[in-house]
Protein backbone atom coordinates (compact mmCIF):
# COMPACT_ATOMS: atom_id res chain seq x y z
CA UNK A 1 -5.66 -16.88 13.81
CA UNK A 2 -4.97 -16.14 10.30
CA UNK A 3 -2.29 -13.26 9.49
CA UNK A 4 -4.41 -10.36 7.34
CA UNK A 5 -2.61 -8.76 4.23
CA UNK A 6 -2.76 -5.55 3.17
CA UNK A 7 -5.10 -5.59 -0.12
CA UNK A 8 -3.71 -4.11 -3.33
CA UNK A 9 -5.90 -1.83 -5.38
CA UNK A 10 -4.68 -1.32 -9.33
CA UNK A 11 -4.21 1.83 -10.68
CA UNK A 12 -7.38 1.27 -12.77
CA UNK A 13 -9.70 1.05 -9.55
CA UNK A 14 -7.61 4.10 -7.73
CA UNK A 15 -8.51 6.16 -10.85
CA UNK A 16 -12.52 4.92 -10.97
CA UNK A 17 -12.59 5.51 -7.18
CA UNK A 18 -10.95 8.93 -7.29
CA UNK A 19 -13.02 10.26 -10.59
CA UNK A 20 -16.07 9.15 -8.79
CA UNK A 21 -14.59 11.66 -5.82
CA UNK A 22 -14.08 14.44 -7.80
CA UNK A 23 -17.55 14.36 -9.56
CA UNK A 24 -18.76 15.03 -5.51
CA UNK A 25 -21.86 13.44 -6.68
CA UNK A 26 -21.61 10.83 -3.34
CA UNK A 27 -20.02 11.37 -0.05
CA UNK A 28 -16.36 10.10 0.63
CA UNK A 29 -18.88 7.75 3.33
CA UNK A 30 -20.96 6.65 0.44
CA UNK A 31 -17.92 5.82 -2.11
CA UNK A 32 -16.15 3.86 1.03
CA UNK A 33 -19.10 1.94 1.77
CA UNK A 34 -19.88 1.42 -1.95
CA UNK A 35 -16.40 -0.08 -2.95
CA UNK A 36 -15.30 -1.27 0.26
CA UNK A 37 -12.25 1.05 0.53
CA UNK A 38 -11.51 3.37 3.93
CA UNK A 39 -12.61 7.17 3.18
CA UNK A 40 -9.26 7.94 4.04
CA UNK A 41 -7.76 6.21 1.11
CA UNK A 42 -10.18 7.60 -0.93
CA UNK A 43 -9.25 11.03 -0.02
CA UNK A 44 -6.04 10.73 -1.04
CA UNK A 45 -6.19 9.14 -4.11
CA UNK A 46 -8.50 11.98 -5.10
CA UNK A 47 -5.61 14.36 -3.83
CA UNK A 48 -2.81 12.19 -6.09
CA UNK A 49 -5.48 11.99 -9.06
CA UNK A 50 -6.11 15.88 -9.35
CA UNK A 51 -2.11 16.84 -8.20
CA UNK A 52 -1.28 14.21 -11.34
CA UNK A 53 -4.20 15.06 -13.95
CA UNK A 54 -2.04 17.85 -15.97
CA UNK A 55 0.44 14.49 -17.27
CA UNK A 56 -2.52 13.19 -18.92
CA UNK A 57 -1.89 16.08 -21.60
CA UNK A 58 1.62 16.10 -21.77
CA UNK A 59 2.04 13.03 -23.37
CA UNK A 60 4.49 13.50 -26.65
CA UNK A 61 5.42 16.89 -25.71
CA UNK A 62 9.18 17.08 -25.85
CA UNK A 63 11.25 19.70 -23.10
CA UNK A 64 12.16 21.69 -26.19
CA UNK A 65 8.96 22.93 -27.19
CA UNK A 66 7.27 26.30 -25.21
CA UNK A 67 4.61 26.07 -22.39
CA UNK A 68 1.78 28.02 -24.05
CA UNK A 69 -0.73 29.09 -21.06
């Protein structure tokens, strides 16, 4: 009997799976069985993707300068 590994998704694939989440266009069921990845998983990547999506536009922005809401 052959010892299974844990696969290893890149970040790339975490981010396509968990965009494809949040557009809510498919079911977590549908995205699982579509790239082969436990709904479970999926649901939390979409949690890490939306808790993480604000860094995306603070790139270059120093601690100095204000927080304009």
């Amino acid at each position: 009997m052959k010892k299974q590994t844990r696969r290893k998704f890149s970040a790339a694939f975490k981010a396509k799976v968990a965009l494809e989440a949040v557009k809510n266009q498919k079911t977590l069921a549908e995205l699982a069985r579509e790239f082969e990845v436990n709904p479970v998983m999926i649901s939390q990547w979409k949690a890490a993707f939306l808790e993480n999506i604000a860094a995306a536009f603070d790139r270059g922005r120093t601690k100095e300068e204000p927080d304009v809401n």
